[in-house]
PDB file of N, CA and C in Angstrom:
ATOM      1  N   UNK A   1     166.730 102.529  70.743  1.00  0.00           N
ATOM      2  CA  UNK A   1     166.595 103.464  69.655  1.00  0.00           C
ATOM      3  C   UNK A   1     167.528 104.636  69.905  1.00  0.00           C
ATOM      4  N   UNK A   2     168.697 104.640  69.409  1.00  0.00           N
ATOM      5  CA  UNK A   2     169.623 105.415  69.414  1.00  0.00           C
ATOM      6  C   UNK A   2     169.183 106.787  68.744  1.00  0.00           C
ATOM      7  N   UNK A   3     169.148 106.056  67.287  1.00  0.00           N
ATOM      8  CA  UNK A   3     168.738 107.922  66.374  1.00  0.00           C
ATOM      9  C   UNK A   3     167.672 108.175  66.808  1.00  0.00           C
ATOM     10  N   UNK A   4     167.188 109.337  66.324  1.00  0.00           N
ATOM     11  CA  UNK A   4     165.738 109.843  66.561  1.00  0.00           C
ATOM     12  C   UNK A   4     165.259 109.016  65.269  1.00  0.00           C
ATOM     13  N   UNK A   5     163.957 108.897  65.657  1.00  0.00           N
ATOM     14  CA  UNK A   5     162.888 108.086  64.364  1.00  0.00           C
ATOM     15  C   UNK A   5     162.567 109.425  63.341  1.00  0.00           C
ATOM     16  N   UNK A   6     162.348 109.347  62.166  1.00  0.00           N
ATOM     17  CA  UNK A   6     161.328 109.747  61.552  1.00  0.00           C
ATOM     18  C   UNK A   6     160.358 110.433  61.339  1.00  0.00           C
ATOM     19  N   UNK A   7     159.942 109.173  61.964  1.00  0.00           N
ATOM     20  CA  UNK A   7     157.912 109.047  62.047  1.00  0.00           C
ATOM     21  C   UNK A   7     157.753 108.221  63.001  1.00  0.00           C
ATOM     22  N   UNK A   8     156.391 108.370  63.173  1.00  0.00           N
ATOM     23  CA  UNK A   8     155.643 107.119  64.276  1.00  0.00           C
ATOM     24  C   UNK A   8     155.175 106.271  63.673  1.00  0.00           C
ATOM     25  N   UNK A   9     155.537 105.684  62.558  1.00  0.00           N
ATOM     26  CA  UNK A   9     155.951 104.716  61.967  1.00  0.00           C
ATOM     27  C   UNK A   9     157.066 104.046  61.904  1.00  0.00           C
ATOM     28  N   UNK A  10     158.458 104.937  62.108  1.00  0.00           N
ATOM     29  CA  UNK A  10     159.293 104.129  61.958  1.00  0.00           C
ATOM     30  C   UNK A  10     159.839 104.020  63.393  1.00  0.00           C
ATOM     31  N   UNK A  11     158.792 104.554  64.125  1.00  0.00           N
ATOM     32  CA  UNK A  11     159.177 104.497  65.754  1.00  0.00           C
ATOM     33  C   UNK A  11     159.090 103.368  66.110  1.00  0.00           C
ATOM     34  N   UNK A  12     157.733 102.988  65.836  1.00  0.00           N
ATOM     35  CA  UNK A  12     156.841 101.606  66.261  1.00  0.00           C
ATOM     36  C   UNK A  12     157.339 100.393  65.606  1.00  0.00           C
ATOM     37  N   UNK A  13     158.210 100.741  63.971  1.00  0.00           N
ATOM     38  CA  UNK A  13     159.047 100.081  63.267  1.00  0.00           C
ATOM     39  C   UNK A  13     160.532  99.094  63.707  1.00  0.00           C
ATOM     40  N   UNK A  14     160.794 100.121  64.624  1.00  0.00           N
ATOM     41  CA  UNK A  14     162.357  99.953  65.471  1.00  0.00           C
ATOM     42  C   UNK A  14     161.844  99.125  66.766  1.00  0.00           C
ATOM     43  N   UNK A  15     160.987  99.069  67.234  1.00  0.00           N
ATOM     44  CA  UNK A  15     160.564  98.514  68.684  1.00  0.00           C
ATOM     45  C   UNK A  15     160.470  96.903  68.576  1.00  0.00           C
ATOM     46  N   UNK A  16     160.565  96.418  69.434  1.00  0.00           N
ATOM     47  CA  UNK A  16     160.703  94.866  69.751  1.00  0.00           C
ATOM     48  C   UNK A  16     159.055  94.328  69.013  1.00  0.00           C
ATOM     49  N   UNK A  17     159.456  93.382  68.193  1.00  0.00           N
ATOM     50  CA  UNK A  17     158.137  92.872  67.269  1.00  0.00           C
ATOM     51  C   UNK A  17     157.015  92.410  68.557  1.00  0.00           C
ATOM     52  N   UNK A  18     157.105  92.308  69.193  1.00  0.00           N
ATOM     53  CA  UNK A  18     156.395  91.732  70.536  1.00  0.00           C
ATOM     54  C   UNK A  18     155.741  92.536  70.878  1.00  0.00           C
ATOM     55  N   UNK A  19     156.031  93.960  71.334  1.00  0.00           N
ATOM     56  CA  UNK A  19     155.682  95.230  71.546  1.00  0.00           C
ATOM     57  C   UNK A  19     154.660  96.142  70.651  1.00  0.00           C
ATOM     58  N   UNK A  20     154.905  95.942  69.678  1.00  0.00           N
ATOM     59  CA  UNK A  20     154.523  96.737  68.565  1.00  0.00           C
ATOM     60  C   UNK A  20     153.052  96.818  68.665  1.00  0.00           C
ATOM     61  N   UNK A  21     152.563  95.749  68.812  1.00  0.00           N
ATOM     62  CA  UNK A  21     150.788  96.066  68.724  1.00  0.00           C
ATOM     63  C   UNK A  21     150.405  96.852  69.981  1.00  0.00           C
ATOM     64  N   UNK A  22     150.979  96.875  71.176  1.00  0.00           N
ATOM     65  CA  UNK A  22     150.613  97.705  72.220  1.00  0.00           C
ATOM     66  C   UNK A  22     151.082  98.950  71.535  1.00  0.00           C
ATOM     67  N   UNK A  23     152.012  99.378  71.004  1.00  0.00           N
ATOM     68  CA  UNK A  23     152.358 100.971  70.723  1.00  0.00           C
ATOM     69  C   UNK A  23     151.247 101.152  69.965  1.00  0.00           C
ATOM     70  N   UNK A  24     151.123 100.334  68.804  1.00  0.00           N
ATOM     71  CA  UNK A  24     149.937 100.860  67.932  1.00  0.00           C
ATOM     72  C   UNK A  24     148.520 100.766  68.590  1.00  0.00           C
ATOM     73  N   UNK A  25     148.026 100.192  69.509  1.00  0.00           N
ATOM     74  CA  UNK A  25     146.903 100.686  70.532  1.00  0.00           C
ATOM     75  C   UNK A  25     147.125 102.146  71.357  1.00  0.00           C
ATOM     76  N   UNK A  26     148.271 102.168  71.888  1.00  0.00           N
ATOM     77  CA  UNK A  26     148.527 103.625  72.652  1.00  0.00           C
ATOM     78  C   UNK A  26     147.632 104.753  71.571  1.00  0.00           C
ATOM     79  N   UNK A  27     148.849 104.201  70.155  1.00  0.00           N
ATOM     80  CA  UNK A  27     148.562 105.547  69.450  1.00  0.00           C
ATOM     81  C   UNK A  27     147.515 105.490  68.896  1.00  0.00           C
ATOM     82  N   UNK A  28     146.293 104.386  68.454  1.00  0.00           N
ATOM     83  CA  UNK A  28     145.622 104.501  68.052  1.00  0.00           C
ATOM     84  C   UNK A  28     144.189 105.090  69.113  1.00  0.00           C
ATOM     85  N   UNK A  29     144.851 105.188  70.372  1.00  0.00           N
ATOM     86  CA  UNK A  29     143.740 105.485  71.479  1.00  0.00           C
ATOM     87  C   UNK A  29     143.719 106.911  71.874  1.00  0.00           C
ATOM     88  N   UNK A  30     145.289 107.594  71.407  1.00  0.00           N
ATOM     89  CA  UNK A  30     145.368 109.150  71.224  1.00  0.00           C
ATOM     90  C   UNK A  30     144.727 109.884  69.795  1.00  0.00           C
ATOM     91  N   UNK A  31     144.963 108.861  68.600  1.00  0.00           N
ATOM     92  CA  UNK A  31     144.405 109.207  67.741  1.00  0.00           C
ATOM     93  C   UNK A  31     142.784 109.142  67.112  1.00  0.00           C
ATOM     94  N   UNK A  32     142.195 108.278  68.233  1.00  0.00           N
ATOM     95  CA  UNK A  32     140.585 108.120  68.722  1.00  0.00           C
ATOM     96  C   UNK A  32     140.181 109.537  68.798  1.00  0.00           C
ATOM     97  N   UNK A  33     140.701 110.279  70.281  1.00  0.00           N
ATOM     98  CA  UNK A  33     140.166 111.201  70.595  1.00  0.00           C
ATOM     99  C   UNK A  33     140.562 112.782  70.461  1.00  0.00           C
ATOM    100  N   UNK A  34     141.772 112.326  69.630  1.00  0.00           N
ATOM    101  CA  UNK A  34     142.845 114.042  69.190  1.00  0.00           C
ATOM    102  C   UNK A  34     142.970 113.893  67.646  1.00  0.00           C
ATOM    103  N   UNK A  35     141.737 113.508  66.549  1.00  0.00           N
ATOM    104  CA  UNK A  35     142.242 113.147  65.316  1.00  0.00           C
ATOM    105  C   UNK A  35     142.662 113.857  64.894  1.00  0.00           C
ATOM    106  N   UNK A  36     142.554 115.095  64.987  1.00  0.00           N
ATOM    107  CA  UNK A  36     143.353 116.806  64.702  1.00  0.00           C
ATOM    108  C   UNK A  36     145.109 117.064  64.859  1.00  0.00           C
ATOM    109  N   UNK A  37     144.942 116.382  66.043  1.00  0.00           N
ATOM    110  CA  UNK A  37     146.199 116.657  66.709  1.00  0.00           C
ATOM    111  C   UNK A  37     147.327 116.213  65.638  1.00  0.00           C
ATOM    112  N   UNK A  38     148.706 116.901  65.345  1.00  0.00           N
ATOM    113  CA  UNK A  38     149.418 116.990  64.420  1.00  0.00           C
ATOM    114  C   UNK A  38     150.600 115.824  65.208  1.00  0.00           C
ATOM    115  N   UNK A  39     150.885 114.828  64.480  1.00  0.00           N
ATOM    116  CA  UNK A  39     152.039 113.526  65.027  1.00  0.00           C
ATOM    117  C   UNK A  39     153.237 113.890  64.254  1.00  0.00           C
ATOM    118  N   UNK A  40     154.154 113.916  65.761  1.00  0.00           N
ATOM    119  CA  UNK A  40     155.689 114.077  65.287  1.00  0.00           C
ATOM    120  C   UNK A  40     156.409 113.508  66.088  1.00  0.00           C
ATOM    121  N   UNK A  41     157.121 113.536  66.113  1.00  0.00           N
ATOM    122  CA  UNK A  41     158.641 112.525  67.125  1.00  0.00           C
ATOM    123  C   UNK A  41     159.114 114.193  67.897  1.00  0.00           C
ATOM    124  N   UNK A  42     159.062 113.848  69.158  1.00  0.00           N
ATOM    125  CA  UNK A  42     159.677 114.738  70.002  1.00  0.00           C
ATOM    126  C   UNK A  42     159.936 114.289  71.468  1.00  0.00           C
ATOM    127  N   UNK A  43     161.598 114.696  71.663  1.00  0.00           N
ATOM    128  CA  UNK A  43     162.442 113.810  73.049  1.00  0.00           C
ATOM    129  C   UNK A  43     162.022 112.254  72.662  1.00  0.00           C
ATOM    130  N   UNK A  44     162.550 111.735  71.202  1.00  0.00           N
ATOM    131  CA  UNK A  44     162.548 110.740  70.583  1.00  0.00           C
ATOM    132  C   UNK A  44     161.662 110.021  70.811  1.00  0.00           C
ATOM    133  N   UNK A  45     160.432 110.275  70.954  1.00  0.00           N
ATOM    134  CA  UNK A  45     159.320 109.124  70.782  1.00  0.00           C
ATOM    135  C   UNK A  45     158.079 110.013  70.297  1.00  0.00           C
ATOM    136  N   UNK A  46     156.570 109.427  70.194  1.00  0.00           N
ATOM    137  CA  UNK A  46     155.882 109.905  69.689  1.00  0.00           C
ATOM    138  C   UNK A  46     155.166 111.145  70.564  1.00  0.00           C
ATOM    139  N   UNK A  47     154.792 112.209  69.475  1.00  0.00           N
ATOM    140  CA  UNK A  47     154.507 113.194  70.205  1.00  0.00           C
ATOM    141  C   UNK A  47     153.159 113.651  69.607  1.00  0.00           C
ATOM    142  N   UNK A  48     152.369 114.293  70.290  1.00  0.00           N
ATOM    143  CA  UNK A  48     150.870 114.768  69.845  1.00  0.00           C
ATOM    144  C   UNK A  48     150.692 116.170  69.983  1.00  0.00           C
ATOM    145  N   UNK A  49     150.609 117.246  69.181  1.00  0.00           N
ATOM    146  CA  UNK A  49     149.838 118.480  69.255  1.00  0.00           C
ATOM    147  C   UNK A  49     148.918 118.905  69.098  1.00  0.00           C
ATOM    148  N   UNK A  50     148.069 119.530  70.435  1.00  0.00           N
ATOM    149  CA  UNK A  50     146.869 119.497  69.840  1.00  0.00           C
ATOM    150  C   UNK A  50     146.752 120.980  70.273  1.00  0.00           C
ATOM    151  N   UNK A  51     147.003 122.302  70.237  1.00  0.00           N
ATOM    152  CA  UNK A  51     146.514 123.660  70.871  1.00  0.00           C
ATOM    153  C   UNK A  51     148.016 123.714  71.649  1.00  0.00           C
ATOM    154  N   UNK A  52     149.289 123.232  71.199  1.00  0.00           N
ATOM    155  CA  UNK A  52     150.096 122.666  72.495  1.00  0.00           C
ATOM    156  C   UNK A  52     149.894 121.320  72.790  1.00  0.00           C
ATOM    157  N   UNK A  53     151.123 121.144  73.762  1.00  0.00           N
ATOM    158  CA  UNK A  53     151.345 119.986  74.171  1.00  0.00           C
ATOM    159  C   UNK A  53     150.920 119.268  74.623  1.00  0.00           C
ATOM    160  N   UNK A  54     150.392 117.639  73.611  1.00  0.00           N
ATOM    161  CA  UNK A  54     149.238 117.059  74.648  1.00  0.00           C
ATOM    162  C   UNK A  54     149.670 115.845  75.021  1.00  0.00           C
ATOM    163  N   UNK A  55     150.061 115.396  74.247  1.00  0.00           N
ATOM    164  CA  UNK A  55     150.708 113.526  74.912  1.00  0.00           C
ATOM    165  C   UNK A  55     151.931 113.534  74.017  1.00  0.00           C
ATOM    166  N   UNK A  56     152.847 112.413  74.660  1.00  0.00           N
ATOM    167  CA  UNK A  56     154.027 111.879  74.197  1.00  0.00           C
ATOM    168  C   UNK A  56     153.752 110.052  74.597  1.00  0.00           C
ATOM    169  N   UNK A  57     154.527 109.388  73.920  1.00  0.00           N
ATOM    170  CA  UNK A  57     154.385 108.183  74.215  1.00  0.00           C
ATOM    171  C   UNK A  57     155.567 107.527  73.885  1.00  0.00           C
ATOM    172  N   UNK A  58     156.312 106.182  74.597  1.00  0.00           N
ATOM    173  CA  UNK A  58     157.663 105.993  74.738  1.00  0.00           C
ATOM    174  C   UNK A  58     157.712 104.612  75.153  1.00  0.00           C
ATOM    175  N   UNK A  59     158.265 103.664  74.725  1.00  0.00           N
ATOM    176  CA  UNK A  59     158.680 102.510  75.485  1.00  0.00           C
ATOM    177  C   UNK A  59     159.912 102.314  76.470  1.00  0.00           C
ATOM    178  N   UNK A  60     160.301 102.036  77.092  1.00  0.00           N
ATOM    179  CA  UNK A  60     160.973 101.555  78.094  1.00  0.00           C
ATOM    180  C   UNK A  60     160.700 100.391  78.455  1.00  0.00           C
ATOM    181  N   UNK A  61     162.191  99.831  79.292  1.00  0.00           N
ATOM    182  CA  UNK A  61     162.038  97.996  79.523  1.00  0.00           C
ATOM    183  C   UNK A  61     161.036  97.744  79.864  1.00  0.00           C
ATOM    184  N   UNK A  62     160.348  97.816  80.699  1.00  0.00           N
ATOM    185  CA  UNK A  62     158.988  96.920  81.548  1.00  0.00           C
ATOM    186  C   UNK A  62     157.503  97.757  80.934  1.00  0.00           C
ATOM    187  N   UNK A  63     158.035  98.788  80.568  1.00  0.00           N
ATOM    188  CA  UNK A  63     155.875  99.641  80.314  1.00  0.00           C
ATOM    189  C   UNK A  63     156.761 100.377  79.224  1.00  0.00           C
ATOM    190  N   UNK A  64     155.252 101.085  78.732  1.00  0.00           N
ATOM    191  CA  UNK A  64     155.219 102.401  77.805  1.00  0.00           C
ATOM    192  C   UNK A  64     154.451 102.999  78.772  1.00  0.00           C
ATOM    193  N   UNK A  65     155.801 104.104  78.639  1.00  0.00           N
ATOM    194  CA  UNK A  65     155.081 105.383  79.098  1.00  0.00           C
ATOM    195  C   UNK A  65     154.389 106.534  78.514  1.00  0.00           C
ATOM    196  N   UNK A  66     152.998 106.484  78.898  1.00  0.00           N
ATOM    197  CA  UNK A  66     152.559 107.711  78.236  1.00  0.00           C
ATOM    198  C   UNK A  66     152.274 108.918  79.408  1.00  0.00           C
ATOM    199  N   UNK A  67     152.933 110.116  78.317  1.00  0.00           N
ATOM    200  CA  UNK A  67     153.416 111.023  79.008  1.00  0.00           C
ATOM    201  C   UNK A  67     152.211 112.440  78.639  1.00  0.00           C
ATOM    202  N   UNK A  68     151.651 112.849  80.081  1.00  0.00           N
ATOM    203  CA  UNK A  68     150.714 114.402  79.497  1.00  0.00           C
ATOM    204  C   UNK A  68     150.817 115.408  80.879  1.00  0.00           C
ATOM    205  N   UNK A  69     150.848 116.419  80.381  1.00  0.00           N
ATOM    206  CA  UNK A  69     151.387 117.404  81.301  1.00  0.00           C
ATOM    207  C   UNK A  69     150.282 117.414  82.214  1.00  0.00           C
ATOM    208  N   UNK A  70     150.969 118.210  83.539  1.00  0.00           N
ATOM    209  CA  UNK A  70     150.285 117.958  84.708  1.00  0.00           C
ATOM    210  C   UNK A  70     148.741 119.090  84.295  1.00  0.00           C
ATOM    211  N   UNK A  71     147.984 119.301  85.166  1.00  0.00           N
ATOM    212  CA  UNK A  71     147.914 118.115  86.279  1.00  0.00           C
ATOM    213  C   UNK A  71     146.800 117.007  86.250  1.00  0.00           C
ATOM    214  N   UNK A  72     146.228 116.569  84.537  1.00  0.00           N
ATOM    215  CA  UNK A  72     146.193 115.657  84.300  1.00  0.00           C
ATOM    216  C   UNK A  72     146.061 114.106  84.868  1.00  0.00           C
ATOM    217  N   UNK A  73     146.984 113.766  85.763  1.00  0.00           N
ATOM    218  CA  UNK A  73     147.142 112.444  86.213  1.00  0.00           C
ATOM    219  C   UNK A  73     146.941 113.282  87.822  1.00  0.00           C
ATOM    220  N   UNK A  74     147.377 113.844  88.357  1.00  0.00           N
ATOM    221  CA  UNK A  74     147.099 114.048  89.377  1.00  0.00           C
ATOM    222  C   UNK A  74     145.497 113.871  89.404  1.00  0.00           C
ATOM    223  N   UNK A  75     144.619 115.141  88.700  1.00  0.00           N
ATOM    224  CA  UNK A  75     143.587 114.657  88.452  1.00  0.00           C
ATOM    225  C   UNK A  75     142.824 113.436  88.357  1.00  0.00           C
ATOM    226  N   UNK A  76     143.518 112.712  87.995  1.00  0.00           N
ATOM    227  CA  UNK A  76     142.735 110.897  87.900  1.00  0.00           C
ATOM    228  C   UNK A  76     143.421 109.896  88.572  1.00  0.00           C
ATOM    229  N   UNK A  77     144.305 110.680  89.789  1.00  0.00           N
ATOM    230  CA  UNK A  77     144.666 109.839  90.803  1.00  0.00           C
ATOM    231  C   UNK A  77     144.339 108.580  91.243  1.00  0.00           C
ATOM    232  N   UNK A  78     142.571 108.439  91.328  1.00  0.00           N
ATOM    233  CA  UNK A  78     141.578 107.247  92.135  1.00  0.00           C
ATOM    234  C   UNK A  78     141.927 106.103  90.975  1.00  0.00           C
ATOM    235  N   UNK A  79     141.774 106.976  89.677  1.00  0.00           N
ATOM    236  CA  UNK A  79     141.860 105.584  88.270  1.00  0.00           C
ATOM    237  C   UNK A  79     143.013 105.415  88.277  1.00  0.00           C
ATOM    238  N   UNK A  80     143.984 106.282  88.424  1.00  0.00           N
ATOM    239  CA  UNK A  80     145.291 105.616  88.267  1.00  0.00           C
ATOM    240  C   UNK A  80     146.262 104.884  89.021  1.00  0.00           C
ATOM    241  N   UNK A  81     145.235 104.828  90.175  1.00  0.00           N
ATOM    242  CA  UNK A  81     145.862 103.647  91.301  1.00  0.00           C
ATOM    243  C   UNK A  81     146.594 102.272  91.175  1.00  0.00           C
ATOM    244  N   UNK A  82     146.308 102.078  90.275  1.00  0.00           N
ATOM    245  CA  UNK A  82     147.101 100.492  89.992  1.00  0.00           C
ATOM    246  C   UNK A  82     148.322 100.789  89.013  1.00  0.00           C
ATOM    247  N   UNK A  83     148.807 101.567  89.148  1.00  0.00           N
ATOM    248  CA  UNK A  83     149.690 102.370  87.846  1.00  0.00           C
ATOM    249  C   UNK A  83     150.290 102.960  88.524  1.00  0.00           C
ATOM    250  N   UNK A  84     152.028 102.792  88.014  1.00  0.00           N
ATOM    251  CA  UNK A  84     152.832 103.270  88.634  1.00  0.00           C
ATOM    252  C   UNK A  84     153.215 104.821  87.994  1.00  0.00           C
ATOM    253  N   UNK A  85     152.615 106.020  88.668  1.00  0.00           N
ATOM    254  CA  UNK A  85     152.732 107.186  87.857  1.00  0.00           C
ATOM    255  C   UNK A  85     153.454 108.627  88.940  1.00  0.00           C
ATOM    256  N   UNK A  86     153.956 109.455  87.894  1.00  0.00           N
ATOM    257  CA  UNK A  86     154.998 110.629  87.867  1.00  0.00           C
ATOM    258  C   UNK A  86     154.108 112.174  87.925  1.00  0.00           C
ATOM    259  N   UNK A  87     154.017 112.974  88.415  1.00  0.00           N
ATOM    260  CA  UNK A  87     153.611 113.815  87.924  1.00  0.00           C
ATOM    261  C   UNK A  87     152.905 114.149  86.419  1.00  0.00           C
ATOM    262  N   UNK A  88     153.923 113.782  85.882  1.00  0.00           N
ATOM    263  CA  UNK A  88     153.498 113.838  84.656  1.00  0.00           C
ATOM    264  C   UNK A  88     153.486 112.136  83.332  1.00  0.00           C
ATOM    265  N   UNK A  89     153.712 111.679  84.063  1.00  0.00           N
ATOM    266  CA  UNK A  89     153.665 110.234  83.723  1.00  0.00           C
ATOM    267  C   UNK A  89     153.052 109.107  84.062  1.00  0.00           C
ATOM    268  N   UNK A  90     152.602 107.764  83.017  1.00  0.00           N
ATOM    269  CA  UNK A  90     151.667 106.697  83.640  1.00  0.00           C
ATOM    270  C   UNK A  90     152.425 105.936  83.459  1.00  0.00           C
ATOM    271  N   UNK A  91     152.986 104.665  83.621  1.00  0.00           N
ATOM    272  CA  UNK A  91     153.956 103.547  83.093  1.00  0.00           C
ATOM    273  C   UNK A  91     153.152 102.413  82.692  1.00  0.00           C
ATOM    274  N   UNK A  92     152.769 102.208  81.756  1.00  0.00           N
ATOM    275  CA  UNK A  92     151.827 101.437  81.620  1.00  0.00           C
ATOM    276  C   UNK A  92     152.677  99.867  81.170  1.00  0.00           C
ATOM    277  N   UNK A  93     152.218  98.681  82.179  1.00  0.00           N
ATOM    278  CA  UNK A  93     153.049  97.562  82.191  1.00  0.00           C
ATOM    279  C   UNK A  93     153.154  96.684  80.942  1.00  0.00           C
ATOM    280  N   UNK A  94     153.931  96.046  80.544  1.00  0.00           N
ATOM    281  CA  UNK A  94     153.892  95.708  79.446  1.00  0.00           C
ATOM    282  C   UNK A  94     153.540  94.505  79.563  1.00  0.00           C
ATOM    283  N   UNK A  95     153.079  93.921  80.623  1.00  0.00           N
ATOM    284  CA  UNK A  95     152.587  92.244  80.815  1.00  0.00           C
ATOM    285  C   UNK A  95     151.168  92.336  80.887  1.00  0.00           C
ATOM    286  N   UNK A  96     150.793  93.930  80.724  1.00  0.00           N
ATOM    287  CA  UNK A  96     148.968  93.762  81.330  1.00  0.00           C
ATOM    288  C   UNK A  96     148.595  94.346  79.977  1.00  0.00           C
ATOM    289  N   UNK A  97     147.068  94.069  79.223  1.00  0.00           N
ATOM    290  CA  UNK A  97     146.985  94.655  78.757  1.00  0.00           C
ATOM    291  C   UNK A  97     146.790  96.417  78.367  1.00  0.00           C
ATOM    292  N   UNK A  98     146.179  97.164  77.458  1.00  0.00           N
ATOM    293  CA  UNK A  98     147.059  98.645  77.107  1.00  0.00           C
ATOM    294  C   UNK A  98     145.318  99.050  77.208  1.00  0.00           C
ATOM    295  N   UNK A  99     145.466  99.970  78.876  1.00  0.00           N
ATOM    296  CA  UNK A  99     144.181 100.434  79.444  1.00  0.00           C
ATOM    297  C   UNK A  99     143.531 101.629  78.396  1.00  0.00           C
ATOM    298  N   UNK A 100     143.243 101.347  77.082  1.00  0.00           N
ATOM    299  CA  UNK A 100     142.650 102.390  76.096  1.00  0.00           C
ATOM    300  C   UNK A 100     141.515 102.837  76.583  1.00  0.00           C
ATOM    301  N   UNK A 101     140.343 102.894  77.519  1.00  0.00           N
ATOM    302  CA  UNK A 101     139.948 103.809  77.695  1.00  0.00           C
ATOM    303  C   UNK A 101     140.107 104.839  78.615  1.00  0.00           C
ATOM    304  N   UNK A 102     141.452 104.231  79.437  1.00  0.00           N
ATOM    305  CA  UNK A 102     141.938 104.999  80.530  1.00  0.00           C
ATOM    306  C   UNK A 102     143.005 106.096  79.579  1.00  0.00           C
ATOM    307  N   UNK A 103     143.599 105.831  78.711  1.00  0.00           N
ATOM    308  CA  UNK A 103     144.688 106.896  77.947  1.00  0.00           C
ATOM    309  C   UNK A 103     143.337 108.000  77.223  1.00  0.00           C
ATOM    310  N   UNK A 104     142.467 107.361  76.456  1.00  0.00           N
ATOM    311  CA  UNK A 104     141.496 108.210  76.121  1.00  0.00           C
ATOM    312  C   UNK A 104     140.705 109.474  76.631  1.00  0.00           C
ATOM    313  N   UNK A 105     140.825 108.591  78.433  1.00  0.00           N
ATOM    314  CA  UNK A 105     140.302 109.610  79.447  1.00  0.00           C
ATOM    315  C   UNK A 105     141.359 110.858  79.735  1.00  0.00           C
ATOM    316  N   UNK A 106     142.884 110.322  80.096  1.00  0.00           N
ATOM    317  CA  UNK A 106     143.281 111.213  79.701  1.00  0.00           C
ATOM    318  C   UNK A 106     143.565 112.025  78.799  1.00  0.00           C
ATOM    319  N   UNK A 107     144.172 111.874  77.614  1.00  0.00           N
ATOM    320  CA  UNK A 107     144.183 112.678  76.648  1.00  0.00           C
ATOM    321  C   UNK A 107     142.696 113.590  76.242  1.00  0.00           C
ATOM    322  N   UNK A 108     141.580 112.937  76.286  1.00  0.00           N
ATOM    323  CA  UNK A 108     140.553 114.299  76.378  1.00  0.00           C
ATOM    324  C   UNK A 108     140.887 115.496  77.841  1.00  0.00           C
ATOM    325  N   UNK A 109     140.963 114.809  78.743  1.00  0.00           N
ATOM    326  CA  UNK A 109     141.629 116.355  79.621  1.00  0.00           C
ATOM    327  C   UNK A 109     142.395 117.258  79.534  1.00  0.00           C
ATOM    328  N   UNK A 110     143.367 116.258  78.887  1.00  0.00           N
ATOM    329  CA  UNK A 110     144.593 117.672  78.488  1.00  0.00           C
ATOM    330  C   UNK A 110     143.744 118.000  77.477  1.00  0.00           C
ATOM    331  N   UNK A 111     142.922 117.751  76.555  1.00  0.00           N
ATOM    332  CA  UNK A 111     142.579 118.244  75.337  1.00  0.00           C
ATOM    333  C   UNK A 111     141.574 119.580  75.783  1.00  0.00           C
ATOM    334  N   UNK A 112     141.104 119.252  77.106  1.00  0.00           N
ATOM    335  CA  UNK A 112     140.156 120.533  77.806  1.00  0.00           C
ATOM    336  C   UNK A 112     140.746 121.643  77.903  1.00  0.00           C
ATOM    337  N   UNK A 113     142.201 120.964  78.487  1.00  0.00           N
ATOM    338  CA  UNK A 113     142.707 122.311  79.256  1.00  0.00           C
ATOM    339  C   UNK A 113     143.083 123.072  77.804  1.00  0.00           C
ATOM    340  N   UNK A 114     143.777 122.285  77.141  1.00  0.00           N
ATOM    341  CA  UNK A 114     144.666 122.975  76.041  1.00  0.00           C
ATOM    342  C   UNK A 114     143.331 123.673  75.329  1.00  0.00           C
ATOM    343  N   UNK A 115     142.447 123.395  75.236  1.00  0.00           N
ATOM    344  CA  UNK A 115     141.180 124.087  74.430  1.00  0.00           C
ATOM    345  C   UNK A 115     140.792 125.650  75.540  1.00  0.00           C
ATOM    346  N   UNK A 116     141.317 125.491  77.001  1.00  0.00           N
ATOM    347  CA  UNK A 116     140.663 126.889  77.748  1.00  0.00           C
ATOM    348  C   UNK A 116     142.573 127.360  77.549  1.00  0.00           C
ATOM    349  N   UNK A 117     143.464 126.699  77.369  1.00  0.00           N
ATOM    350  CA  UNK A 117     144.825 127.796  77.206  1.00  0.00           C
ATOM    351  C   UNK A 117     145.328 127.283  78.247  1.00  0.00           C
ATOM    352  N   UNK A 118     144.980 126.404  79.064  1.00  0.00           N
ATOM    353  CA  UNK A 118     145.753 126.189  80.204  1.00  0.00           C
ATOM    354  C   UNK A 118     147.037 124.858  79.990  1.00  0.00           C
TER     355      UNK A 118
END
């Protein structure tokens, strides 16, 4: 995906037909628990606002990465053991299925912090 998308529609639009139902689980597992949160494309993939910055989400060759500011994943270190993750990143594999109540878990944390300002 060269241009920037759109929408997160025409994000999920452009992605390998194979792929596509995992993006639309990601986002439908951010949009579970942030239905507020305002969806836009930002650093070309999907982005979530909720109080500030709460998730981004992105494909790359082997996983989608979903992306939430620290310290978040540090925080859920023990769960995120089988997952290859960044400070601020989870890589979620694209051969396993798309751990929705583990993205859920996160995205309500950042949704904590961003609710105390942090």
């Amino acid at each position: 995906m060269k241009d920037e998308p759109a929408s997160v529609d025409a994000y999920i639009s452009a992605a390998p037909e194979e792929v596509r139902d995992k993006l639309r689980e990601v986002r439908a597992a951010i949009k579970a628990v942030a239905p507020t949160a305002a969806e836009s494309i930002s650093y070309k993939m999907p982005y979530y606002n909720y109080k500030g910055r709460l998730a981004w989400f992105g494909l790359q060759r082997a996983h989608i990465g979903l992306y939430v500011r620290p310290p978040v994943i540090e925080e859920h270190r023990k769960e995120l053991a089988d997952y290859k993750t960044t400070k601020s990143a989870v890589h979620l594999p694209l051969d396993e299925e798309i751990p929705v109540t583990l993205i859920k878990k996160l995205v309500k944390a950042r949704m904590k912090k961003n609710d105390a300002g942090e």
